[in-house]
N, C-alpha and C. Protein backbone atom coordinates (compact mmCIF):
# COMPACT_ATOMS: atom_id res chain seq x y z
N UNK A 1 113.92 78.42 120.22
CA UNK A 1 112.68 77.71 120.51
C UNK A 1 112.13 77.03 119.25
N UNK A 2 112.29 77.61 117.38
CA UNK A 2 111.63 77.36 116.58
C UNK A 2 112.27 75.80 116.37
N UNK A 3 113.71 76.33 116.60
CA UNK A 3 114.59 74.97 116.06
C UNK A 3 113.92 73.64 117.30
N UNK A 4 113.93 74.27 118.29
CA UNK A 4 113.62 72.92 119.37
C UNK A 4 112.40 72.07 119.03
N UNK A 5 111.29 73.30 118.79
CA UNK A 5 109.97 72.55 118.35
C UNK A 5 110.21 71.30 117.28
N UNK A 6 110.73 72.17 116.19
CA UNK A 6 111.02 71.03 114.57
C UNK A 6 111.70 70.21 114.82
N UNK A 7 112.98 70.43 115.39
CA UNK A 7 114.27 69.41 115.82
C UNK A 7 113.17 67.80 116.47
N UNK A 8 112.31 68.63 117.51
CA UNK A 8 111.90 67.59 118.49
C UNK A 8 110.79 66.55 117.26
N UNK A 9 110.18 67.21 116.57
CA UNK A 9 108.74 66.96 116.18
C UNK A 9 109.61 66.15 115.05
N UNK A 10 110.68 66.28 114.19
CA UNK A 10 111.19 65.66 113.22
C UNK A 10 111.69 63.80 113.62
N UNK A 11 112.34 64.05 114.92
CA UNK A 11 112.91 63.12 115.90
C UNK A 11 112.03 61.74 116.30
N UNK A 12 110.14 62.48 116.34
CA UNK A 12 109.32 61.70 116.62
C UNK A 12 108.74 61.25 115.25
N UNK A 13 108.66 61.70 114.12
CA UNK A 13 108.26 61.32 112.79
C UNK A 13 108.97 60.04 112.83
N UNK A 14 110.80 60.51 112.57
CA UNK A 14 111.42 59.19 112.35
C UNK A 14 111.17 58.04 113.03
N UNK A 15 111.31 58.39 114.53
CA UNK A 15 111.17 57.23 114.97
C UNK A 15 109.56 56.20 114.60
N UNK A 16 108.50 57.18 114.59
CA UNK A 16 107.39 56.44 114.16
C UNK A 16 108.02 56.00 112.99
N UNK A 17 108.39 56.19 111.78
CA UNK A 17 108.32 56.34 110.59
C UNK A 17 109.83 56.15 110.16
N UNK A 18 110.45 55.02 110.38
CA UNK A 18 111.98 55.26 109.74
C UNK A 18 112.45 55.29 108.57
N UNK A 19 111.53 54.61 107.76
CA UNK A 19 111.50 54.40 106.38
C UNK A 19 111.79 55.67 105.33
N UNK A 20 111.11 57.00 106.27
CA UNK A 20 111.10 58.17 105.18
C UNK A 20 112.24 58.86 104.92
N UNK A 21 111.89 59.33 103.67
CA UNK A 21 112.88 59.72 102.97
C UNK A 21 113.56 61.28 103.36
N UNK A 22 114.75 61.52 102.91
CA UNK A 22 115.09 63.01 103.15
C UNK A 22 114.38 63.82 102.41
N UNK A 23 113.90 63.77 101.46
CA UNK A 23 112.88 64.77 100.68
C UNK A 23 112.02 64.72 101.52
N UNK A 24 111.06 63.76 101.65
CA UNK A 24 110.02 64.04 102.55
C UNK A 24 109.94 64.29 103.91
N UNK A 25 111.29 64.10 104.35
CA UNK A 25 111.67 64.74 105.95
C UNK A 25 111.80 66.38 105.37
N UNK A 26 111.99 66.74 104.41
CA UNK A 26 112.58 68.50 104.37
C UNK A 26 111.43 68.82 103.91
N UNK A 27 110.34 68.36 103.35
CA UNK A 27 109.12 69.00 103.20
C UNK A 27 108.01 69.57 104.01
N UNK A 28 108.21 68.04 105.13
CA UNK A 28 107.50 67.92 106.61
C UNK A 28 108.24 69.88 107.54
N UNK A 29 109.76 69.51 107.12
CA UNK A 29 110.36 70.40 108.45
C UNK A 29 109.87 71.75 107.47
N UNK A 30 109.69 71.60 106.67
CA UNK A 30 109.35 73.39 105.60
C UNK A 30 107.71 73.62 106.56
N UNK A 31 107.24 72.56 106.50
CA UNK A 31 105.04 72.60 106.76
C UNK A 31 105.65 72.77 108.54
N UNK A 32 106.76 72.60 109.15
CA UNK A 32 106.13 72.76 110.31
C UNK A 32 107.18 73.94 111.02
N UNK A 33 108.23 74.33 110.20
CA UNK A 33 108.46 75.48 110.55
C UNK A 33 107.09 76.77 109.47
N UNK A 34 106.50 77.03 108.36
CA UNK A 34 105.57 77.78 108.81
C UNK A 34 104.43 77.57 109.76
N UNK A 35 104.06 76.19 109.95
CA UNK A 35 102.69 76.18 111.32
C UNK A 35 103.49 77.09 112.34
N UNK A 36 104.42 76.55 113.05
CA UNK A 36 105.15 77.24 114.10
C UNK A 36 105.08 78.73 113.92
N UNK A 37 105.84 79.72 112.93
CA UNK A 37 105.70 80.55 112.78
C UNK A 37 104.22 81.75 112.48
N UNK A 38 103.60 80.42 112.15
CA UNK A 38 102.14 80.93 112.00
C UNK A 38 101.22 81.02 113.60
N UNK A 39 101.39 80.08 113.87
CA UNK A 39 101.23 80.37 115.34
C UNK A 39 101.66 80.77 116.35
N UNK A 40 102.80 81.25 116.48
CA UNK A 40 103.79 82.33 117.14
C UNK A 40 103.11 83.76 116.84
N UNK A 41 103.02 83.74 115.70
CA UNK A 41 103.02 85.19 114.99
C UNK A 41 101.22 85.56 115.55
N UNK A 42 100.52 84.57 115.61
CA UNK A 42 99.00 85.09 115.67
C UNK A 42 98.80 84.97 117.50
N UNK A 43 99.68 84.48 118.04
CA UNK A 43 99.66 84.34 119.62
C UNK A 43 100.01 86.22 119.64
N UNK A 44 101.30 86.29 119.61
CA UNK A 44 101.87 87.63 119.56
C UNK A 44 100.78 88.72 119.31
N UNK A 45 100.16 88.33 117.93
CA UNK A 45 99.02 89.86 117.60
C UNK A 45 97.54 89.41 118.58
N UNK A 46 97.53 88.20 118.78
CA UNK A 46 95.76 88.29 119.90
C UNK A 46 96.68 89.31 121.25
N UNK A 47 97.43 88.66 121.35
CA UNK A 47 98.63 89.26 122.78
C UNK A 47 98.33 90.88 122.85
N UNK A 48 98.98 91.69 121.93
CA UNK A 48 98.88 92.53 121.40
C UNK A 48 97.26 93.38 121.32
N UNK A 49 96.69 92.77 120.61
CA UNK A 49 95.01 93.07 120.57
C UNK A 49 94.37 93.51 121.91
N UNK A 50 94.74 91.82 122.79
CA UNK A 50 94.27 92.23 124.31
C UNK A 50 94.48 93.15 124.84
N UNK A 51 96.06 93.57 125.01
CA UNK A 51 96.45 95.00 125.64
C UNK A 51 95.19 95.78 124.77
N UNK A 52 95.56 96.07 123.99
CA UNK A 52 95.01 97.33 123.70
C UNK A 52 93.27 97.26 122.91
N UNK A 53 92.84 95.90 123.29
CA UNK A 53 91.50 95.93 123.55
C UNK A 53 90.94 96.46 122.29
N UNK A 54 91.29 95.19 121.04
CA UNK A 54 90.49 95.59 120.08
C UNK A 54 91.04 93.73 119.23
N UNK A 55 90.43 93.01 120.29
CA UNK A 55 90.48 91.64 119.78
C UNK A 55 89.21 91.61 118.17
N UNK A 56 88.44 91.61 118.62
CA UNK A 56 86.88 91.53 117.65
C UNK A 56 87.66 92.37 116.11
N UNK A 57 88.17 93.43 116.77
CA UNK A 57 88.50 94.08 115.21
C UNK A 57 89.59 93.59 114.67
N UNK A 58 90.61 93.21 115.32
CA UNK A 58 91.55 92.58 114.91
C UNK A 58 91.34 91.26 114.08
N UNK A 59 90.49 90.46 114.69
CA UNK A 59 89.70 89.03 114.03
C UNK A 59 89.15 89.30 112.84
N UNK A 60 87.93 90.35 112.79
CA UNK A 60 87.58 90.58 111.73
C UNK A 60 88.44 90.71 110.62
N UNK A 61 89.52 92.03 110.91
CA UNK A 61 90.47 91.97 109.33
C UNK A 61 91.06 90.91 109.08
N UNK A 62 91.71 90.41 109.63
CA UNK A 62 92.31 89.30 109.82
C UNK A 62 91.70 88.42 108.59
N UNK A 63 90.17 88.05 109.23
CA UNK A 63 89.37 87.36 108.40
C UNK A 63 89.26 88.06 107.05
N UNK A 64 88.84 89.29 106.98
CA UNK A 64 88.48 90.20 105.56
C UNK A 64 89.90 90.23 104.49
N UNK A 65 91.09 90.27 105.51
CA UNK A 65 92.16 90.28 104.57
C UNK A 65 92.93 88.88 103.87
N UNK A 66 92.38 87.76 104.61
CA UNK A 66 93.17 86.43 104.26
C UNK A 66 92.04 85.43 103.12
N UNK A 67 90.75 86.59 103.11
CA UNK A 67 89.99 86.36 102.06
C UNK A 67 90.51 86.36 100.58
N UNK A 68 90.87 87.83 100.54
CA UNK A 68 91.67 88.46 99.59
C UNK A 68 93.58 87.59 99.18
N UNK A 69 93.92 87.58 100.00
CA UNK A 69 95.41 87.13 100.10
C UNK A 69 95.46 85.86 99.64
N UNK A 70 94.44 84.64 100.08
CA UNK A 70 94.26 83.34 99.66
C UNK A 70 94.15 83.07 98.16
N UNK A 71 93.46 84.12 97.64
CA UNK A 71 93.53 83.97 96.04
C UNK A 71 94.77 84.56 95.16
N UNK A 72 95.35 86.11 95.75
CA UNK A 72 95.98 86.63 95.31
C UNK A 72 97.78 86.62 95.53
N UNK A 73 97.37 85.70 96.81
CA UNK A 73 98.82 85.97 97.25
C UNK A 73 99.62 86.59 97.81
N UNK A 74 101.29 87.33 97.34
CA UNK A 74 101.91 88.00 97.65
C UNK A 74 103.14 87.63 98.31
N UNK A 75 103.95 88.82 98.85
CA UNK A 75 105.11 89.14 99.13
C UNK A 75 105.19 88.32 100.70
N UNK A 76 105.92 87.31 100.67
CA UNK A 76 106.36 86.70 102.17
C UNK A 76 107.92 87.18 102.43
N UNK A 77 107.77 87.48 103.69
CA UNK A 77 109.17 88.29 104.22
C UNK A 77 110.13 87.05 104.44
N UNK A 78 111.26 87.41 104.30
CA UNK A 78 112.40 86.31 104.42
C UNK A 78 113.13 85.97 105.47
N UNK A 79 113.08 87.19 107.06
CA UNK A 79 113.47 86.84 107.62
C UNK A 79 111.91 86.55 108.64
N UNK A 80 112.05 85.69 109.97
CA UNK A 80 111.05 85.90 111.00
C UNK A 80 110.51 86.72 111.93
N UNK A 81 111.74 87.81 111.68
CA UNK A 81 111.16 88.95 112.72
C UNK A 81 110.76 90.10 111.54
N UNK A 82 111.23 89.77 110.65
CA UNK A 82 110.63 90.78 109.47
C UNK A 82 108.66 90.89 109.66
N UNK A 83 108.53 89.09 109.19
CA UNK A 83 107.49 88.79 109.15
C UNK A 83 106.77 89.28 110.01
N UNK A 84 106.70 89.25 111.60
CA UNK A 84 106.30 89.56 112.61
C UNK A 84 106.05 90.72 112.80
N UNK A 85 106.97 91.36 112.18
CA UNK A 85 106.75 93.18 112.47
C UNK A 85 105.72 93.79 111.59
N UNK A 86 105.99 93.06 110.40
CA UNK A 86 104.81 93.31 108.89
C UNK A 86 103.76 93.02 109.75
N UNK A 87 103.14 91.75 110.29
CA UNK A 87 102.26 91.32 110.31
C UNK A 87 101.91 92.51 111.73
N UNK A 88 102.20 92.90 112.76
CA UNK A 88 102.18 93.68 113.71
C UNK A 88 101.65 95.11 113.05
N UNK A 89 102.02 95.22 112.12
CA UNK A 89 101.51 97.02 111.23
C UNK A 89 100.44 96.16 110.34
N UNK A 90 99.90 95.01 109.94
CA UNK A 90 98.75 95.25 109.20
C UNK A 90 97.91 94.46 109.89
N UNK A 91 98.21 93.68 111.18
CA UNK A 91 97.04 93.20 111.52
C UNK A 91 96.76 94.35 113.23
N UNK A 92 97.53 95.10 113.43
CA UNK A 92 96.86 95.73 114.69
C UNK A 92 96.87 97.24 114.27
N UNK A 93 97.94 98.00 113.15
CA UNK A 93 97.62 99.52 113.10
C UNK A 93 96.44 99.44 112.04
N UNK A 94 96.09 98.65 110.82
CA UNK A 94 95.40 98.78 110.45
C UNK A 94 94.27 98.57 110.55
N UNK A 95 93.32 97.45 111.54
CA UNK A 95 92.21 97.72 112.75
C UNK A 95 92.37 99.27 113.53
N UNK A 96 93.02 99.76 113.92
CA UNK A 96 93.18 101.09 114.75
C UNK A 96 92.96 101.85 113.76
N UNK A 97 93.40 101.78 112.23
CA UNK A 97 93.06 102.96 111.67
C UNK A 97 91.56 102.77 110.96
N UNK A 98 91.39 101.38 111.05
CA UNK A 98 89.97 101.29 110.37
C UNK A 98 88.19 101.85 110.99
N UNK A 99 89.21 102.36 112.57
CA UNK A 99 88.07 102.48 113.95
C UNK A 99 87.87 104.01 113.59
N UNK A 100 88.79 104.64 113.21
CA UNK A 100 88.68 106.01 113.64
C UNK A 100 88.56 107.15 112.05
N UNK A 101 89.17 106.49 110.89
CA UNK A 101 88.98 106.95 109.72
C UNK A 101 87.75 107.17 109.20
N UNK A 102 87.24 108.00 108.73
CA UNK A 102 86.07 108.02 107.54
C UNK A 102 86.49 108.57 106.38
N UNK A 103 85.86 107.63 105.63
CA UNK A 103 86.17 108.05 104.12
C UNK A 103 84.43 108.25 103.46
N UNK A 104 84.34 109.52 102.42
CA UNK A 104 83.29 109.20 101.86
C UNK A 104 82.80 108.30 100.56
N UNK A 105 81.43 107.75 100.46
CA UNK A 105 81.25 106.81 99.26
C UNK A 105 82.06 107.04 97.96
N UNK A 106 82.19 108.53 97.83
CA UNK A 106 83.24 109.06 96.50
C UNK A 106 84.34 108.65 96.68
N UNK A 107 85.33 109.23 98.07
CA UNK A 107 86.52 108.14 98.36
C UNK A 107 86.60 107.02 98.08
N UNK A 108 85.44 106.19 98.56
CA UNK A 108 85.47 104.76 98.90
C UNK A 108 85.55 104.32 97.27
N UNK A 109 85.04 104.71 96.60
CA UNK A 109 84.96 104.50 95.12
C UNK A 109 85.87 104.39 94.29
N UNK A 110 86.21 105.34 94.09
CA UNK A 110 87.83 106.45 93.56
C UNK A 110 88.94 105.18 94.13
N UNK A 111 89.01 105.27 95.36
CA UNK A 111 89.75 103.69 96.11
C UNK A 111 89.77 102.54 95.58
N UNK A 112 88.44 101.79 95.30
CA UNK A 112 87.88 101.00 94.78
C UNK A 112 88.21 100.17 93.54
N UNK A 113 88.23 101.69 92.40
CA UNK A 113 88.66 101.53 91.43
C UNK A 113 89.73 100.88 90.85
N UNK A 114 90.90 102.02 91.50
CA UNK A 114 92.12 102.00 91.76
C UNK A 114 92.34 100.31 91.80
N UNK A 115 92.09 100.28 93.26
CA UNK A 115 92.66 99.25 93.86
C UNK A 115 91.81 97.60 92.92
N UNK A 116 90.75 97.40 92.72
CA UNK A 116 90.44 96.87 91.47
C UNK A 116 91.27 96.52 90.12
N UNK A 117 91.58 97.68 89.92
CA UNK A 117 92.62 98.01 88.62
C UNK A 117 94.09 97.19 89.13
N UNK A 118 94.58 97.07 90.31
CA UNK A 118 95.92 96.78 90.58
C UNK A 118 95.68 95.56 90.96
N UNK A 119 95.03 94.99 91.69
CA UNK A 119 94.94 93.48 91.71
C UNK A 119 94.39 92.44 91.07
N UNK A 120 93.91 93.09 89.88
CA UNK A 120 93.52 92.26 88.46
C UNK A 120 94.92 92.47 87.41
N UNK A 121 95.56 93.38 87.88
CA UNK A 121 96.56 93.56 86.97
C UNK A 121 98.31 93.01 87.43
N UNK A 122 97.99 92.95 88.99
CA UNK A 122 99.07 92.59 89.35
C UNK A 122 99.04 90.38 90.28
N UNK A 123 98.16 90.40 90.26
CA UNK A 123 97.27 88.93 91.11
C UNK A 123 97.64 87.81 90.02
N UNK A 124 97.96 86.90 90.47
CA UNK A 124 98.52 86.39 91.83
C UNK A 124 99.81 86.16 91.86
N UNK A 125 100.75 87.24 92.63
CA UNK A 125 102.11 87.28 92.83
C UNK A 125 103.03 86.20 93.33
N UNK A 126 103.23 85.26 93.13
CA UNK A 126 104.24 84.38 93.66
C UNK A 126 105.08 84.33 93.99
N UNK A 127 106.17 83.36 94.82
CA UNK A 127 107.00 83.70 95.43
C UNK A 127 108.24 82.98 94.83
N UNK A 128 109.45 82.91 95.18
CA UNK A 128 110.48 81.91 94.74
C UNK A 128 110.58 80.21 95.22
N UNK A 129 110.22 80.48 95.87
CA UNK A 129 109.70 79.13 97.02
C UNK A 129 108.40 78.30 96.41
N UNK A 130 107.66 79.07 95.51
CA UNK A 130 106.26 78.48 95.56
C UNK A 130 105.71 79.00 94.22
N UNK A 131 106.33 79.14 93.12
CA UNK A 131 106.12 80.16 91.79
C UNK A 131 104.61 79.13 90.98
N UNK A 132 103.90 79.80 90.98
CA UNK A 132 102.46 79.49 90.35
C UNK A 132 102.69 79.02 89.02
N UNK A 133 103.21 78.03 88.68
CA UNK A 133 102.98 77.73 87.24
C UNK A 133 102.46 77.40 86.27
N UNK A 134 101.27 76.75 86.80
CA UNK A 134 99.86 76.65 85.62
C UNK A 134 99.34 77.81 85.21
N UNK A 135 99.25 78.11 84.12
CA UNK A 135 98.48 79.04 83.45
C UNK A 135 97.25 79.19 84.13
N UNK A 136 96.39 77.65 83.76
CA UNK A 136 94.74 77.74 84.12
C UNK A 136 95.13 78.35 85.60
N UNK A 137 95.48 77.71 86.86
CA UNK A 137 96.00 78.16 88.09
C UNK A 137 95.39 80.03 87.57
N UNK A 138 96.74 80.75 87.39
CA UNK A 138 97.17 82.07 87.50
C UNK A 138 95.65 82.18 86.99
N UNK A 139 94.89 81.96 85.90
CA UNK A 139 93.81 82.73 85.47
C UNK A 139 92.96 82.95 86.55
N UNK A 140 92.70 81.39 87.27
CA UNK A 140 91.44 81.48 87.94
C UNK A 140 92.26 82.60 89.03
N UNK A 141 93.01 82.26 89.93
CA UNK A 141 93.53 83.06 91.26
C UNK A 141 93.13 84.29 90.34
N UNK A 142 93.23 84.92 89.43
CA UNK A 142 93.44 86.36 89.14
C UNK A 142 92.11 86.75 89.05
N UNK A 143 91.16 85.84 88.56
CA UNK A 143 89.70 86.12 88.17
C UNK A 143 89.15 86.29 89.94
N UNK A 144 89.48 85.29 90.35
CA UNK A 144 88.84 85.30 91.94
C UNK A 144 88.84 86.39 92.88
N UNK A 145 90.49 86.82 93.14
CA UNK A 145 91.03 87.96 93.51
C UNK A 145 90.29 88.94 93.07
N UNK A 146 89.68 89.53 91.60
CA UNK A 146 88.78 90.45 91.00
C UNK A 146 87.86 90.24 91.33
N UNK A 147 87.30 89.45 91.55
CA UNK A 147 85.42 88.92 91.97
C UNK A 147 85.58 89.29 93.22
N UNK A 148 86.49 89.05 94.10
CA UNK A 148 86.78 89.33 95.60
C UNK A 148 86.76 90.65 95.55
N UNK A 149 87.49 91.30 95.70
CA UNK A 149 88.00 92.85 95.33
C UNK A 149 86.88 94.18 95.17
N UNK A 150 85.86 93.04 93.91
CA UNK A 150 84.69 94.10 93.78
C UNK A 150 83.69 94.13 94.46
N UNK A 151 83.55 92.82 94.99
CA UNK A 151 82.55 92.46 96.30
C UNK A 151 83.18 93.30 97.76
N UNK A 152 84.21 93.30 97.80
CA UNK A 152 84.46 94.09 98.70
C UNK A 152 84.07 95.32 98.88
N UNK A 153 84.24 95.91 97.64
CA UNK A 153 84.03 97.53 97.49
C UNK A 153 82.88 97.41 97.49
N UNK A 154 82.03 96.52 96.76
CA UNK A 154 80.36 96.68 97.01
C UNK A 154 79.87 96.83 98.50
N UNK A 155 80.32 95.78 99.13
CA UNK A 155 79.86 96.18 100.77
C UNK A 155 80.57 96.61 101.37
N UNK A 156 81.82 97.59 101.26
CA UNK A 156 81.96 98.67 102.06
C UNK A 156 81.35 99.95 101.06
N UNK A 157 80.84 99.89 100.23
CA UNK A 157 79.51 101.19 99.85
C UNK A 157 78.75 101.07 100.43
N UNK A 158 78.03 99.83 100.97
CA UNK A 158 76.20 99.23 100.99
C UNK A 158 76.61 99.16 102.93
N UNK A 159 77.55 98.92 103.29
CA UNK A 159 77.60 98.69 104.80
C UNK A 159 77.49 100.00 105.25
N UNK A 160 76.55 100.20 106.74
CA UNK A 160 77.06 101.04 107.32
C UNK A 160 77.76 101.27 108.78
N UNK A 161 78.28 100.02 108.72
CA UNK A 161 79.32 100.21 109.97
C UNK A 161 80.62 100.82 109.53
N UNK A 162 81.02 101.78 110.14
CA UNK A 162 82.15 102.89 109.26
C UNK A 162 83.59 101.14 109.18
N UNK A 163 83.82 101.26 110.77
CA UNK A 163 84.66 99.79 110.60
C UNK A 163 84.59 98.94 109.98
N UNK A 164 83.61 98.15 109.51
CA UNK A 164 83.18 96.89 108.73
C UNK A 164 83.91 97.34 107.25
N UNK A 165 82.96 98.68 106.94
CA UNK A 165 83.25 99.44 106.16
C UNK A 165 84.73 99.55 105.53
N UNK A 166 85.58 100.23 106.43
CA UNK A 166 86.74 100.66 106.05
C UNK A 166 87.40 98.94 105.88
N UNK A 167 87.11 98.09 106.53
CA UNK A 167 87.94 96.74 106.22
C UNK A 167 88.01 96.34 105.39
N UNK A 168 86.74 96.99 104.49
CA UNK A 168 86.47 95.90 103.01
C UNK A 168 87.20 96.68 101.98
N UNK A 169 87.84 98.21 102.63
CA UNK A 169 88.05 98.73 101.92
C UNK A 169 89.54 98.95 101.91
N UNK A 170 90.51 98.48 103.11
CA UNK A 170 91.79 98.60 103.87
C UNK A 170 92.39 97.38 103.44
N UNK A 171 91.77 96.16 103.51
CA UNK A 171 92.11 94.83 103.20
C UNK A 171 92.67 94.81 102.14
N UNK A 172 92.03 95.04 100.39
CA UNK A 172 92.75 95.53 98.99
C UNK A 172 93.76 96.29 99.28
N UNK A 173 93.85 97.18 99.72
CA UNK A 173 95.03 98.50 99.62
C UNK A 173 96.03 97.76 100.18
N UNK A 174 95.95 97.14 101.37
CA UNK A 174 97.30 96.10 101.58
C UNK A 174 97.77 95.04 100.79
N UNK A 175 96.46 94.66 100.24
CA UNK A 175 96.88 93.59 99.22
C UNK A 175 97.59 94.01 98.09
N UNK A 176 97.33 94.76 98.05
CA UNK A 176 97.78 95.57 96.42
C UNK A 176 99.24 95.89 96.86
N UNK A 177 99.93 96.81 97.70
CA UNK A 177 101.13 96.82 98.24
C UNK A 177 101.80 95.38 98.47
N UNK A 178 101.43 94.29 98.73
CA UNK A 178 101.91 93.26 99.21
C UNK A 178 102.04 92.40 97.50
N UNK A 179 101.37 92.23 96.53
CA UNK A 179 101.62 91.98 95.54
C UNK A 179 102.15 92.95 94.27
N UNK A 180 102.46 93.86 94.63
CA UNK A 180 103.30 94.99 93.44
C UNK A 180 104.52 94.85 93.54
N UNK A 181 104.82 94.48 91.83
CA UNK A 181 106.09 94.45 91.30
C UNK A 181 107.41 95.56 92.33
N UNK A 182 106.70 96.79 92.73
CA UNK A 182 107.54 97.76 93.20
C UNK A 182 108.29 97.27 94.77
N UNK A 183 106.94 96.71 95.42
CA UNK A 183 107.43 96.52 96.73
C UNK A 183 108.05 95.51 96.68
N UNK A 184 107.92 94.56 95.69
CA UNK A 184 109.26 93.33 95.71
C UNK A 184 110.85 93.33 95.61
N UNK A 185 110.69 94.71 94.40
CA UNK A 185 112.04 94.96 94.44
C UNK A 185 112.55 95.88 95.59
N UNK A 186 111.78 96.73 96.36
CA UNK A 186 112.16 97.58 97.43
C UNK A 186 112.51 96.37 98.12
N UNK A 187 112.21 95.28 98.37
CA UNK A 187 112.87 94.14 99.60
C UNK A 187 113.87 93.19 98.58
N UNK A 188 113.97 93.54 97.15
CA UNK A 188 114.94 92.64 96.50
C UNK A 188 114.83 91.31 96.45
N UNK A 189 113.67 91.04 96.06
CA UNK A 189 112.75 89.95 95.86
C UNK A 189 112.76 89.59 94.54
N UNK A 190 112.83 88.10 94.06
CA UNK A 190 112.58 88.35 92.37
C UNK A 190 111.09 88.65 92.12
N UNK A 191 110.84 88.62 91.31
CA UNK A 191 108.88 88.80 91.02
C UNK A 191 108.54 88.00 89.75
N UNK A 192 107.20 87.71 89.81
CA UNK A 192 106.88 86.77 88.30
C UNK A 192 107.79 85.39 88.89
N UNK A 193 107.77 84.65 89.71
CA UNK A 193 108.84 83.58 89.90
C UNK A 193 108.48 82.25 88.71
N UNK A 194 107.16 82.55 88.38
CA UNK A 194 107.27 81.34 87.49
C UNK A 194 107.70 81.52 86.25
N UNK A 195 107.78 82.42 85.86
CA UNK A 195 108.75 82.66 84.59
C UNK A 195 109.94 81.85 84.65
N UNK A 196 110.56 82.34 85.86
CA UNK A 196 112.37 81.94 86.36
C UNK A 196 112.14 80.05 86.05
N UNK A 197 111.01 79.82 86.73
CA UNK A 197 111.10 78.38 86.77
C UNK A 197 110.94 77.33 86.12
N UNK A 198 109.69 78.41 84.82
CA UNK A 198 109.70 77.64 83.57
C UNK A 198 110.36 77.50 82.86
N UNK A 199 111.27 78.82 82.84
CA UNK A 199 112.99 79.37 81.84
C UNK A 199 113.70 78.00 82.09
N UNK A 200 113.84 77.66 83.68
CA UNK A 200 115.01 76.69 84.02
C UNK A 200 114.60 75.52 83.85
N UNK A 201 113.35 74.98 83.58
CA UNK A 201 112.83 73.53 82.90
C UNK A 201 112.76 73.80 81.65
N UNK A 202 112.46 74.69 80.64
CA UNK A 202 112.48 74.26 80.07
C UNK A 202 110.60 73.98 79.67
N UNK A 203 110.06 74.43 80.38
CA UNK A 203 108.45 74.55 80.36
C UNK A 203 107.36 75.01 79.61
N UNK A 204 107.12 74.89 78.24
CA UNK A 204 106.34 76.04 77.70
C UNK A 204 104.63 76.58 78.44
């Protein structure tokens, strides 16, 4: 089905558009195989949600976690059903566990910290596909990600919806797993990609 969509949608570019180039035809088919996959993948988890009747919470993290992820980044899976399954354990078990967990303000803290400490230290992880190579870039994403991070932990202290709560506080902890050096190599991922890319230009 993914190939039919792009195949078809590439078919109608050209013909509008004959002039373009193969670079810019393989850039187009890169932007519209992730839309596709991006919208497959979020049909599947509302799908999902409905059964089991926790759309609202699902939306929310969703929202609380792509806050965090937008600055910081991280680990993209390589195959499509990989992706799908990842995304299936952090966008619907972790709403389910955010409903029923309590943690106290000392937890939440102690957590906080931690998780603070790892995404100022590990942010913003790049990929091979997409390696961050401006310096200024990496500073700000890393500064933001930290400004994010602590605001989080501030209002899951100051909130008292236990859910709201636990999101601001569940959202980092995935993030932090999703950008650590460790879990890259557990999937055999390179890490630091802009190093690799500046090495091979030649880039200081």
């Amino acid at each position: 089905m993914k190939e039919y969509v792009v195949k078809n949608s590439l078919c109608l570019i050209k013909k509008y558009n004959p002039t373009i180039d193969q670079i810019s035809l393989a850039e187009i088919e890169y932007g519209l195989v992730g839309i596709y996959l991006t919208i497959t993948k979020i049909i599947v988890i509302l799908l999902l949600a409905c059964i089991l009747k926790i759309i609202p919470e699902v939306i929310i993290f969703m929202i609380v976690f792509n806050i965090i992820r937008t600055c910081s980044f991280g680990l993209h899976a390589t195959k499509s059903w990989i992706c799908l399954i990842s995304s299936i354990l952090i966008f619907i078990l972790v709403p389910i566990v955010c409903q029923y967990i309590s943690l106290t303000s000392n937890m939440k803290f102690l957590i906080g910290i931690i998780t603070i400490f790892f995404i100022y230290k590990n942010s913003p992880a790049d990929t091979r596909k997409r390696p961050i190579v401006d310096k200024k870039r990496r500073r700000i994403y890393k500064l933001l990600s930290t400004i994010i991070t602590i605001t989080f932990i501030m209002l899951s202290l100051c909130i008292n919806s236990n859910f709201l709560s636990n999101c601001f506080i569940f959202a980092p902890i995935v993030q932090c797993f999703l950008i650590s050096p460790m879990v890259y190599k557990l999937f055999h991922l390179p890490y630091n990609n802009y190093k690799t890319y500046l090495a091979s230009t030649n880039i200081s």
